[in-house]
Protein backbone atom coordinates (compact mmCIF):
# COMPACT_ATOMS: atom_id res chain seq x y z
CA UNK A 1 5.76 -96.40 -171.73
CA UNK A 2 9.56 -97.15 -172.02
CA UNK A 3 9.68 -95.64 -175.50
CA UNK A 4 7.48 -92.57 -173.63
CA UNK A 5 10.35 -91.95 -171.05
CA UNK A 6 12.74 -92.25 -173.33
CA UNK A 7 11.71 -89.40 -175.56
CA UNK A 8 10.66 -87.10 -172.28
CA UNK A 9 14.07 -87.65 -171.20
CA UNK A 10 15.99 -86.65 -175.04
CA UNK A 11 13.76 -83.72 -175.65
CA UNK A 12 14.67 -82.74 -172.00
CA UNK A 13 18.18 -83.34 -171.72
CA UNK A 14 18.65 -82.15 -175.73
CA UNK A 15 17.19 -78.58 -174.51
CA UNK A 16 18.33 -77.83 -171.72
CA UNK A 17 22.27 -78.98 -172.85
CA UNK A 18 21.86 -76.88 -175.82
CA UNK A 19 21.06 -74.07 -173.66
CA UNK A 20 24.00 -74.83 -171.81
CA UNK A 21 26.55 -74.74 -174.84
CA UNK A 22 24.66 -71.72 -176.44
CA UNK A 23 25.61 -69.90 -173.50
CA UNK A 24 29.26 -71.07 -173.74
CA UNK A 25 29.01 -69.80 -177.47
CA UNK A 26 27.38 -66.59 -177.49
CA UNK A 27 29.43 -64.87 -174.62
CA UNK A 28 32.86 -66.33 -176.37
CA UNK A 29 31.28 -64.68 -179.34
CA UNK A 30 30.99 -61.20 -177.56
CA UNK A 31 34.70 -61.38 -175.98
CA UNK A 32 35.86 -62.37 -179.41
CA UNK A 33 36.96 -65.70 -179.66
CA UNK A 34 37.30 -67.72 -182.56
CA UNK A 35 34.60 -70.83 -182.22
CA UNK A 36 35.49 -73.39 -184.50
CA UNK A 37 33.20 -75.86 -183.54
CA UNK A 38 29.09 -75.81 -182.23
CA UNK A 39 27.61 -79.70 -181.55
CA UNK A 40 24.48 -80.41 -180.75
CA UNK A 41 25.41 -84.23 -179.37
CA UNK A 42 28.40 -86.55 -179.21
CA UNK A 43 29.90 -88.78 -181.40
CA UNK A 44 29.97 -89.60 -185.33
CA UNK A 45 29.18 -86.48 -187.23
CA UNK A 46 25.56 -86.52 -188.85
CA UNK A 47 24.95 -83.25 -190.27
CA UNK A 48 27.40 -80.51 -190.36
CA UNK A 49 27.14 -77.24 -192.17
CA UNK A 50 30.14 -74.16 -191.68
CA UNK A 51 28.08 -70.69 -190.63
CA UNK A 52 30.86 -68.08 -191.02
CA UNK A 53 34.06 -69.72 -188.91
CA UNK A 54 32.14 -71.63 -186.84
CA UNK A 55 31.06 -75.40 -187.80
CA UNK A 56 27.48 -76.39 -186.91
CA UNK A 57 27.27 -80.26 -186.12
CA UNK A 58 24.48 -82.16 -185.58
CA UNK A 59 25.94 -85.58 -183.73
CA UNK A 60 25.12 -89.44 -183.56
CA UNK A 61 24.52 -89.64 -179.90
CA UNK A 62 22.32 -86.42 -178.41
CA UNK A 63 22.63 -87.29 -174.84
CA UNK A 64 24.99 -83.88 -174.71
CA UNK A 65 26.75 -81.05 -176.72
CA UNK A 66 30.10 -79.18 -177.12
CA UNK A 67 31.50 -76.04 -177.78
CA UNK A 68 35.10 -75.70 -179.21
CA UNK A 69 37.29 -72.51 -179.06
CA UNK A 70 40.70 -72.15 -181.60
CA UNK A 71 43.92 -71.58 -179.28
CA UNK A 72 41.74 -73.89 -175.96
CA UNK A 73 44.76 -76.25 -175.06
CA UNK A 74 48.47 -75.08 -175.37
CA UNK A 75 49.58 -78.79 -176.37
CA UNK A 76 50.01 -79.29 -179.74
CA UNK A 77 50.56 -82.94 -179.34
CA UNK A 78 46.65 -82.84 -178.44
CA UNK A 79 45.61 -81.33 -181.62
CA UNK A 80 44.81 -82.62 -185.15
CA UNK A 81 46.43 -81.88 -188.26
CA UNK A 82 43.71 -79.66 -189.21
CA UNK A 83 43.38 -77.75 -186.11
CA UNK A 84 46.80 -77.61 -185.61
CA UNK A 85 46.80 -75.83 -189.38
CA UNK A 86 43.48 -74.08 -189.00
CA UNK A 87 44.85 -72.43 -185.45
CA UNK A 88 47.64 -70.97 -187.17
CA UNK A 89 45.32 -68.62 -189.93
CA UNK A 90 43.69 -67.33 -186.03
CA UNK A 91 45.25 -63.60 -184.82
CA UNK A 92 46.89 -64.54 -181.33
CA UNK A 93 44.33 -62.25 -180.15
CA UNK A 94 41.32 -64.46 -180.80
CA UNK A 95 42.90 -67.80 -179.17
CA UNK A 96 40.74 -68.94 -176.06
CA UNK A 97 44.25 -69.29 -173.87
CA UNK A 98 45.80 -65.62 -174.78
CA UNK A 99 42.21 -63.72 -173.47
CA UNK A 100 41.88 -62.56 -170.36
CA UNK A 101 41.12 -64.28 -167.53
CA UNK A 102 38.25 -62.55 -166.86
CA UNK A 103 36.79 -62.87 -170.21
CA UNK A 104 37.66 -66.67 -169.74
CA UNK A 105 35.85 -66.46 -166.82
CA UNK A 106 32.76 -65.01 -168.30
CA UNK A 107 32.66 -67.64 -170.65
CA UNK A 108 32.90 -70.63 -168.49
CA UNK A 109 29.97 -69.04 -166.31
CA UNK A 110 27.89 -68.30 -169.28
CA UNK A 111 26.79 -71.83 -169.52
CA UNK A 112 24.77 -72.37 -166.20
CA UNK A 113 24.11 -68.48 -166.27
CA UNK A 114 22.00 -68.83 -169.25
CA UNK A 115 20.44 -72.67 -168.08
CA UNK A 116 19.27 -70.30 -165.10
CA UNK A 117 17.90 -67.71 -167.27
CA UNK A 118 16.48 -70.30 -169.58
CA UNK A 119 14.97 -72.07 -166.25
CA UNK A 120 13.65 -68.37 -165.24
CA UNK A 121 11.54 -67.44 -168.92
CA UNK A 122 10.32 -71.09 -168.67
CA UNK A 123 8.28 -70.60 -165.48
CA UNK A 124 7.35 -67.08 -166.61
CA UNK A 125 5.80 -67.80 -169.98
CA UNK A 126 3.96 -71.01 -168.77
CA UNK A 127 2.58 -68.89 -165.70
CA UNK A 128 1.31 -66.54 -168.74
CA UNK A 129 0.38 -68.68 -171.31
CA UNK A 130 -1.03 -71.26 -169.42
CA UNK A 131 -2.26 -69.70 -166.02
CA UNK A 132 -1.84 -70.37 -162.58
CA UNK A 133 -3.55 -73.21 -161.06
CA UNK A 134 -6.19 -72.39 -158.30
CA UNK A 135 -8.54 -73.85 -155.82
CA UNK A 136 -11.86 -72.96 -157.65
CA UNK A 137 -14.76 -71.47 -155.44
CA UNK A 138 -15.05 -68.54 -152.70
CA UNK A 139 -17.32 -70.28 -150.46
CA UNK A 140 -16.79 -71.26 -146.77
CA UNK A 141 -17.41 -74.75 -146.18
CA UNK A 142 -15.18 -75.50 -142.65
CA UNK A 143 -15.35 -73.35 -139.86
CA UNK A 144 -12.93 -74.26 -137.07
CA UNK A 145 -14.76 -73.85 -133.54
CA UNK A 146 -12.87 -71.21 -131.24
CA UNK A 147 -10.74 -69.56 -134.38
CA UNK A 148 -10.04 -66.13 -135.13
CA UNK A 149 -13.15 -66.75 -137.88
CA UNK A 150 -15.02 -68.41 -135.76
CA UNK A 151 -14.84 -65.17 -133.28
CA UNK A 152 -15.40 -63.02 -135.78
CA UNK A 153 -19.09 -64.65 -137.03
CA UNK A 154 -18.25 -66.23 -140.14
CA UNK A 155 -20.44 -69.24 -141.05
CA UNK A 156 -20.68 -72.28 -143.40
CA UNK A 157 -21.67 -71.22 -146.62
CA UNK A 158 -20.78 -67.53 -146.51
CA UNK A 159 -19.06 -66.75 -149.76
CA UNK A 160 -16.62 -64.58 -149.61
CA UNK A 161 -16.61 -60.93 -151.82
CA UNK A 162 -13.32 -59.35 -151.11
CA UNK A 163 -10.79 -58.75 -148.42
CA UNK A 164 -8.98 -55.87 -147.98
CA UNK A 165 -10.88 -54.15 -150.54
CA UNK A 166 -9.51 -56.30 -153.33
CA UNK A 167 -11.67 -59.21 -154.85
CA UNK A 168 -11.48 -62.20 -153.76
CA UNK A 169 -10.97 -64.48 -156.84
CA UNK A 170 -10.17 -68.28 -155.36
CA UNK A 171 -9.24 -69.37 -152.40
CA UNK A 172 -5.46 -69.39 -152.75
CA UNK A 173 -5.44 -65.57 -152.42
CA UNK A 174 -6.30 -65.70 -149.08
CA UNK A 175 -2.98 -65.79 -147.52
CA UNK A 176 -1.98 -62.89 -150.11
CA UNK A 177 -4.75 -60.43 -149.31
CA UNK A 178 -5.12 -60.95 -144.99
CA UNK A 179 -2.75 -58.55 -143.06
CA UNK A 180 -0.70 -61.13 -141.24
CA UNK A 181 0.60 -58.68 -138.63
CA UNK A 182 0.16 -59.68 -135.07
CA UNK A 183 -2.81 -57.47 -134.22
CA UNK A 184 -3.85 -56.42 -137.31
CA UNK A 185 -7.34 -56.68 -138.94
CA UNK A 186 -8.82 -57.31 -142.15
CA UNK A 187 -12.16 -56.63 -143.50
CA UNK A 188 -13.76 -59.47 -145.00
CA UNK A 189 -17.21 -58.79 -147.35
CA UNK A 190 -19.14 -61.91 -147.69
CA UNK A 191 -22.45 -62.84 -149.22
CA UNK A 192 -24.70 -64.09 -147.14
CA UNK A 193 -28.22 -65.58 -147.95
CA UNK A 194 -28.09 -62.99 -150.48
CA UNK A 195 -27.13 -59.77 -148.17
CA UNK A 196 -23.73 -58.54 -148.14
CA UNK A 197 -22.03 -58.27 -144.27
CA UNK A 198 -18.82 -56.65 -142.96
CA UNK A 199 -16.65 -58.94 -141.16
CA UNK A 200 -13.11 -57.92 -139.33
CA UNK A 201 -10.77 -60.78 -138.74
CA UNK A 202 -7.17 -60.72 -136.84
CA UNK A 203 -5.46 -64.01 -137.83
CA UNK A 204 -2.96 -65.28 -134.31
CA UNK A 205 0.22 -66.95 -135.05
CA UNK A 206 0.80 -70.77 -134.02
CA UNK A 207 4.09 -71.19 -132.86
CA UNK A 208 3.45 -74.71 -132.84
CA UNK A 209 2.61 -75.11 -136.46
CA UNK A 210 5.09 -72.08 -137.54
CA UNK A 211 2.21 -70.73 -139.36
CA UNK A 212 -1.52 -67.97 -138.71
CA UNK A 213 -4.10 -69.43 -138.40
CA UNK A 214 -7.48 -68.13 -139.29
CA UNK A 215 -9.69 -71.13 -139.35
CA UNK A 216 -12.27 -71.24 -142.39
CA UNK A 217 -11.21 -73.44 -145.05
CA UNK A 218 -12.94 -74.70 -148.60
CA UNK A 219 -11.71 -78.42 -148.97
CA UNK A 220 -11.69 -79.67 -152.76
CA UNK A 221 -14.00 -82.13 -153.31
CA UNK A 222 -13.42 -85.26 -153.84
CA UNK A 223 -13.06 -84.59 -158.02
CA UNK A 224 -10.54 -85.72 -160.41
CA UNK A 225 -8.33 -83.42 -162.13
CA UNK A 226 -5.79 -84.80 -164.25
CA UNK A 227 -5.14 -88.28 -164.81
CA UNK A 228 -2.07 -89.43 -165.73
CA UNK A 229 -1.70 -91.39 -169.00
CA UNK A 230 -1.23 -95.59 -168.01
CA UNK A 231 -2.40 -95.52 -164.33
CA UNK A 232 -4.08 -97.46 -162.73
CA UNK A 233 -6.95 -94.65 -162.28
CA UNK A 234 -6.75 -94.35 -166.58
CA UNK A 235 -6.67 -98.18 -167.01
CA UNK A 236 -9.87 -98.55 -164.51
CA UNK A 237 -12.02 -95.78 -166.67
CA UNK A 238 -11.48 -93.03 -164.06
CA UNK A 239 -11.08 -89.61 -166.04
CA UNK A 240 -11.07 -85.87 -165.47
CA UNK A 241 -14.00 -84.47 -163.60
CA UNK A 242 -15.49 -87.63 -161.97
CA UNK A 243 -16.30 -87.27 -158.68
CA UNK A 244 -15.35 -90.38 -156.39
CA UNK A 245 -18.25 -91.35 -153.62
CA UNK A 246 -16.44 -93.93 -151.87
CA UNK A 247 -13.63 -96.44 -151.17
CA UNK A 248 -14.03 -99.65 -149.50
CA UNK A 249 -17.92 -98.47 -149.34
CA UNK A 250 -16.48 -95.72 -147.13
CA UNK A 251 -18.10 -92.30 -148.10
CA UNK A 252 -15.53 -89.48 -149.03
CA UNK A 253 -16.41 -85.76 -149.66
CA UNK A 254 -13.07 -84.58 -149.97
CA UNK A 255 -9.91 -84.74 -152.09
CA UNK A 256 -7.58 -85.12 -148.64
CA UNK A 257 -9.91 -88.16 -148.06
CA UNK A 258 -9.31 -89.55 -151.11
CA UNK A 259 -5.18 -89.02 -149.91
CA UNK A 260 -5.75 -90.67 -146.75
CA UNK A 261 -6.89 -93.29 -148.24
CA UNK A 262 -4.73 -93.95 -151.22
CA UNK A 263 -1.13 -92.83 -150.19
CA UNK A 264 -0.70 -95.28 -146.79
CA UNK A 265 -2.08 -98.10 -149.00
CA UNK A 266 0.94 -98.77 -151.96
CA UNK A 267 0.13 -102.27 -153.57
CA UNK A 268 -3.65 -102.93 -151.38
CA UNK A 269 -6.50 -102.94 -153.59
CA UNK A 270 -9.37 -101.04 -152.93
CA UNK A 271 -12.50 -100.62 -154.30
CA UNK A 272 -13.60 -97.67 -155.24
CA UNK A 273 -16.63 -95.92 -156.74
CA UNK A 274 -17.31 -92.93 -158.95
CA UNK A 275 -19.18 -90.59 -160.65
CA UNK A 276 -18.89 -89.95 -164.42
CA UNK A 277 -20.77 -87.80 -166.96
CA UNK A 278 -24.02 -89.11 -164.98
CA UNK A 279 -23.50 -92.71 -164.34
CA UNK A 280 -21.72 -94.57 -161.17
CA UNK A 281 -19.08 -96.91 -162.30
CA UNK A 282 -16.96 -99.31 -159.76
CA UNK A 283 -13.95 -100.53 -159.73
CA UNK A 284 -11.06 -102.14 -158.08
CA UNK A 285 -7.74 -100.38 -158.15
CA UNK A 286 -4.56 -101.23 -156.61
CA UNK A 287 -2.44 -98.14 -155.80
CA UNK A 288 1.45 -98.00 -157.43
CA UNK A 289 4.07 -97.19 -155.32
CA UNK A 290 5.23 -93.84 -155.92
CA UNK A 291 8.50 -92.20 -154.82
CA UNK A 292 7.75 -89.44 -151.97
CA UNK A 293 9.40 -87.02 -149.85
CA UNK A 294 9.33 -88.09 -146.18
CA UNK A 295 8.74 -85.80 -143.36
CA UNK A 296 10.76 -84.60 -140.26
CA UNK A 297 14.12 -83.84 -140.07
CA UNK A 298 16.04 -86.63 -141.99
CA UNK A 299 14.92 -86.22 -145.53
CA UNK A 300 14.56 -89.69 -146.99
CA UNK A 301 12.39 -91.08 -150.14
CA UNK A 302 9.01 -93.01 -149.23
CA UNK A 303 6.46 -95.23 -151.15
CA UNK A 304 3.46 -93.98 -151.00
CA UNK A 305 0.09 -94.97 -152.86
CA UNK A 306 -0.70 -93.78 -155.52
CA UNK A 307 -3.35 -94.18 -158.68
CA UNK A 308 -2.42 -91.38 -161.15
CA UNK A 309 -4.80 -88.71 -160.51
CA UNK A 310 -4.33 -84.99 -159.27
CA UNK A 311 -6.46 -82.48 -157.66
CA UNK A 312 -9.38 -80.79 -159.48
CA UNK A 313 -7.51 -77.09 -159.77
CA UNK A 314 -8.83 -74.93 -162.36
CA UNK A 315 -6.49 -72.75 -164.80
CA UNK A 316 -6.92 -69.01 -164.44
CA UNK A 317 -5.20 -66.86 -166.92
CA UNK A 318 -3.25 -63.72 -165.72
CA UNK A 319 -1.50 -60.35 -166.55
CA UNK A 320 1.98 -60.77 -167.89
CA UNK A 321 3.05 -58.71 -164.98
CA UNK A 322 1.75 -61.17 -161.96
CA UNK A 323 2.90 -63.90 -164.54
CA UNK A 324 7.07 -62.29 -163.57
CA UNK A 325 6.05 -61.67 -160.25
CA UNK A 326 5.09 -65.77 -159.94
CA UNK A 327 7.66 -67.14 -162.04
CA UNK A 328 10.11 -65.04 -160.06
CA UNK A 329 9.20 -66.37 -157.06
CA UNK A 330 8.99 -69.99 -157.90
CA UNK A 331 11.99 -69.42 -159.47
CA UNK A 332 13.47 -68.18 -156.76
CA UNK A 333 11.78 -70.86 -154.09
CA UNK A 334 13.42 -73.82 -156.38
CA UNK A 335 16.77 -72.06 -155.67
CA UNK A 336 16.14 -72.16 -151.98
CA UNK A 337 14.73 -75.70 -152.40
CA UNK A 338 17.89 -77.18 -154.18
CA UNK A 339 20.58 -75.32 -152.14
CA UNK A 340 18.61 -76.24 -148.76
CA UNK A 341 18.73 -80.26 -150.04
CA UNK A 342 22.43 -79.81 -150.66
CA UNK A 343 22.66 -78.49 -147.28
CA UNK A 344 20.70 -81.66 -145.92
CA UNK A 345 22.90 -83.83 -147.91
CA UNK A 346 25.97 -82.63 -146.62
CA UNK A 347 24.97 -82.58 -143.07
CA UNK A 348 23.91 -85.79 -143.10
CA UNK A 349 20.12 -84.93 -142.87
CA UNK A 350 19.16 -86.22 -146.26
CA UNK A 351 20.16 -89.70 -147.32
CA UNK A 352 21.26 -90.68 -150.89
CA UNK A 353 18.00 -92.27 -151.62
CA UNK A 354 17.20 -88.22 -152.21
CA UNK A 355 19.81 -88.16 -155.02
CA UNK A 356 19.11 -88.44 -158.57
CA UNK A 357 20.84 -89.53 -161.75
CA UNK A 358 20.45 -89.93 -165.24
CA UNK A 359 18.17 -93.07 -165.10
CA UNK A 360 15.68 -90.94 -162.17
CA UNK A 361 15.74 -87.87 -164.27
CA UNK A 362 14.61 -89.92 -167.57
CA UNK A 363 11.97 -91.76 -165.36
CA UNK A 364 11.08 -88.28 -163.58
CA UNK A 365 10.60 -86.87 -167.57
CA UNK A 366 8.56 -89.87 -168.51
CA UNK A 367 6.24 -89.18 -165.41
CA UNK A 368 6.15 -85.77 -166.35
CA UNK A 369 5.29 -86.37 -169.81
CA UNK A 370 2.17 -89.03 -168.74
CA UNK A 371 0.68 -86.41 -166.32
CA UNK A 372 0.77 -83.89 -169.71
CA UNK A 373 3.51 -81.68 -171.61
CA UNK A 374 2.57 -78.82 -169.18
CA UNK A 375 4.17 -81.40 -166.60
CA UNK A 376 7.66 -81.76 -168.73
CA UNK A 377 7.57 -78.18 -169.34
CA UNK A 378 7.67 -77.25 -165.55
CA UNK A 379 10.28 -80.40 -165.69
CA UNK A 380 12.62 -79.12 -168.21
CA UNK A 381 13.04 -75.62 -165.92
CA UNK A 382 13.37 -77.75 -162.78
CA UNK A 383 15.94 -80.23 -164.56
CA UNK A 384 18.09 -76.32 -166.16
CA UNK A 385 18.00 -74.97 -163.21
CA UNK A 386 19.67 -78.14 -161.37
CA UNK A 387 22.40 -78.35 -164.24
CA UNK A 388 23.27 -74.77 -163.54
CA UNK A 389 23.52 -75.06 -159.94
CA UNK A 390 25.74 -78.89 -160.68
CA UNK A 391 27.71 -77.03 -163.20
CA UNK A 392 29.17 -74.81 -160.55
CA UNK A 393 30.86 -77.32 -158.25
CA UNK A 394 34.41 -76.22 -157.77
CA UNK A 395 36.64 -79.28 -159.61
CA UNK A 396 37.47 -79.63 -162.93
CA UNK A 397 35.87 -80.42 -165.66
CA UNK A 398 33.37 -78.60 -164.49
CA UNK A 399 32.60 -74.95 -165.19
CA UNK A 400 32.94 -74.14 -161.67
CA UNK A 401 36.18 -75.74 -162.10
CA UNK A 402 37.22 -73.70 -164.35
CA UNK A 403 36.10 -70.76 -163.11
CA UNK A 404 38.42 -71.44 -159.93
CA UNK A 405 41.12 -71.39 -162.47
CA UNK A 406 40.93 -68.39 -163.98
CA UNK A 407 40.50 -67.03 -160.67
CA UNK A 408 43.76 -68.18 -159.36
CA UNK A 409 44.96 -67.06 -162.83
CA UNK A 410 43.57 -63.66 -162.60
CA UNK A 411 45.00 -63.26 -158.78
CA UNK A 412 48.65 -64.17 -159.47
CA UNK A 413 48.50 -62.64 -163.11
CA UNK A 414 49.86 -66.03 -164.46
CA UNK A 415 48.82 -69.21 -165.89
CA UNK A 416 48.98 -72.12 -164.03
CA UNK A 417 51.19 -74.82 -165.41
CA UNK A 418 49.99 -76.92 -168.18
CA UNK A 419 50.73 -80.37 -166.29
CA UNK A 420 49.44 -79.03 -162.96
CA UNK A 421 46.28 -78.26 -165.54
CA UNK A 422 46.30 -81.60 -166.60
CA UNK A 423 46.82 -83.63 -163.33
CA UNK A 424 43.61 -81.24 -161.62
CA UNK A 425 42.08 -82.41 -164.89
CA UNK A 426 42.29 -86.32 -164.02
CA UNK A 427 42.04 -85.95 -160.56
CA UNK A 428 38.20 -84.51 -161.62
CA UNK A 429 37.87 -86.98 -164.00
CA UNK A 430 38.44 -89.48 -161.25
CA UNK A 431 36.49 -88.26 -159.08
CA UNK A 432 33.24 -87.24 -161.69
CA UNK A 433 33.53 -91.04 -162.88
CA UNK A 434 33.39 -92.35 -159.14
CA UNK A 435 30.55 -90.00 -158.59
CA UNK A 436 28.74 -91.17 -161.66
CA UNK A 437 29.06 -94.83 -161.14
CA UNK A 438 28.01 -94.32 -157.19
CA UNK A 439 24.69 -92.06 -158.62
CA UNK A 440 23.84 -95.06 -161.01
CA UNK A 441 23.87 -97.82 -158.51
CA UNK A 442 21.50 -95.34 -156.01
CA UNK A 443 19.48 -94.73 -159.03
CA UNK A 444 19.21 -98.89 -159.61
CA UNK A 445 18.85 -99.60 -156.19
CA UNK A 446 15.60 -96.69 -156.31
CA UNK A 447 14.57 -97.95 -159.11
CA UNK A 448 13.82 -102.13 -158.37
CA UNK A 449 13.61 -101.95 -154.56
């Protein structure tokens, strides 16, 4: 398992860095600069091999990357022999420092532009190559007395034909294809015992719950999807598509009972019982604790129970198009989601328990990577997309940091002096090490309390 986590969290932070730096490299490529040096890690050199002026390294330690620029610092004291000699065969007009400051600027942005970007394709092409995951099944199996549905006529077992005049595929389209308009009515064409009825629905708004309300549902059943790899579902013989009957000789139907059951119980064992390829198999399984998000309006991390199995959600494929139309919108709903934590965690409405470092993330990737490599893909956009938004804080060294810079540099049309550089440069050193040492005791304190 450690040796698991340990490669998730490599092949994670490896890409997504790289990304980073290639960004750095390709747009100071485009404004002209003279790249002397590409590494893919830190440390003593392992491979290297020069591509036209630029030197390709492959490094000892590949928890990182660089890129380096001819003409970057001003202080010759700073530089090697070689660079010092190398720098002066470069036309002034290729040195990083004589360029303008808003081709610096472009430069410095390209990194967590391009992890974005990177983030963005991610979610795209995995939409389209792997599908979306739905709740399988049209049928009605709840309908909720003295609802809009119920009103209208609709019954247990109708299955549903199309709304709207679109098909109705699974049941996640639902919200998608009703006209959630106050007033507003949708036509609903359901099978029932084999005759096919008209029904017109007008959904009503809950204030309460922020949310319409229409009131049939289709609950999963109380199936396994995936399993994650080591858990205690896995260890007990519990694998994909058995169907659990009970816990505690308590009968469930549904997945959500399975959840009510599992996730207030962290560390109780229960007894459960399942159905597998025929035969009824028992066991007793003691739900891990597993880090959750709490609800109301602190944010805070929770145990909750948990056994290592997900929901039974089938994979339909889909046009490229609704594959950019998805991907976009997750995309652009894990935007909201970060910047609306940050929020939180400035106000004061999130604790630090919420925050993660290096030790969570290669935990988080290990997770990922039990659950399956669709998991860590999803993972590796979610972890880009963080690094871009990170990369943008406003102190130095960050790019955001820099970027302030050449702003001030571009608004009084001069440089700003090389030891004010350098004490902004330790004063976010100082404060990036404080920062890193208070993440890594949060993350140890997560980690064994």
């Amino acid at each position: 398992m450690i040796l698991t986590t340990i490669i998730a969290f490599i092949f994670v932070l490896s890409i997504v860095v790289f990304v980073h730096e290639f960004g750095h490299f390709f747009v100071a490529k485009i404004n002209g600069i003279f790249v002397t040096t590409f590494s893919f890690g830190f440390g003593a050199k392992i491979l290297r091999r020069k591509i036209g002026e630029t030197e390709f390294v492959l490094s000892a330690i590949p928890f990182g990357g660089y890129v380096k620029f001819a003409g970057e610092s001003e202080d010759d004291s700073q530089k090697s022999e070689a660079e010092r000699t190398m720098e002066a065969f470069v036309p002034e007009y290729r040195l990083y420092r004589n360029k303008h400051p808003l081709q610096k600027m472009s430069v410095v942005l390209a990194g967590p532009l391009m992890n974005g970007i990177f983030a963005l394709i991610v979610f795209i092409a995995s939409l389209w190559i792997q599908g979306v995951r739905v709740h399988p099944g049209t049928v009605v199996l709840e309908v909720e007395q003295g609802s809009p549905a119920d009103t209208a006529g609709f019954l247990v077992g109708d299955e549903i034909l199309s709304i709207n005049g679109e098909d109705f595929d699974h049941w996640g389209e639902l919200a998608t294809l009703v006209t959630l308009e106050e007033g507003a009515t949708s036509t609903f064409i359901v099978s029932r015992e084999g005759e096919a009825l008209s029904i017109n629905l007008s959904p009503v708004f809950d204030s309460e719950e922020n949310l319409w309300e229409i009131g049939i549902r289709s609950p999963l059943p109380a199936k396994v999807g995936d399993v994650k790899k080591g858990s205690p579902a896995e260890k007990a013989g519990i694998r994909t598509g058995a169907l659990i009957l009970s816990i505690n000789d308590t009968t469930v139907t549904a997945y959500a009972d399975l959840e009510d059951f599992i996730h207030p119980r962290p560390g109780i064992p229960m007894d459960f019982t399942w159905e597998l390829d025929g035969e009824v198999h028992s066991a007793t399984i003691t739900p891990a604790g597993v880090d959750a998000s709490s609800g109301g309006e602190r944010l805070d991390v929770v145990k909750i129970g948990g056994i290592g199995i997900g929901p039974p959600l089938d994979a339909m494929r889909i046009p490229f198009t609704d594959a950019v139309r998805y991907g976009t919108e997750g995309f652009v709903d894990l935007i909201r989601a970060i910047l609306g934590f940050l929020k939180k965690l400035v106000s004061g409405k999130a604790t630090v328990r919420a925050v993660g470092g290096p030790l969570r993330v290669g935990i988080m990737a290990g997770d990922m990577l039990a659950w399956g490599f669709s998991y860590l893909i999803y993972f590796l956009a979610f972890f880009s997309l963080n690094l871009a938004i990170f990369n943008l804080v406003p102190i130095l060294p960050f790019d955001g940091g820099h970027f302030v810079l050449y702003t001030v540099e571009l608004v009084s049309r001069r440089s700003i002096n090389r030891k004010v550089q350098q004490v902004m440069m330790q004063v976010g050193f100082i404060i990036l090490i404080v920062l890193m040492i208070f993440i890594l005791f949060v993350d140890i304190f997560n980690i064994f309390s």
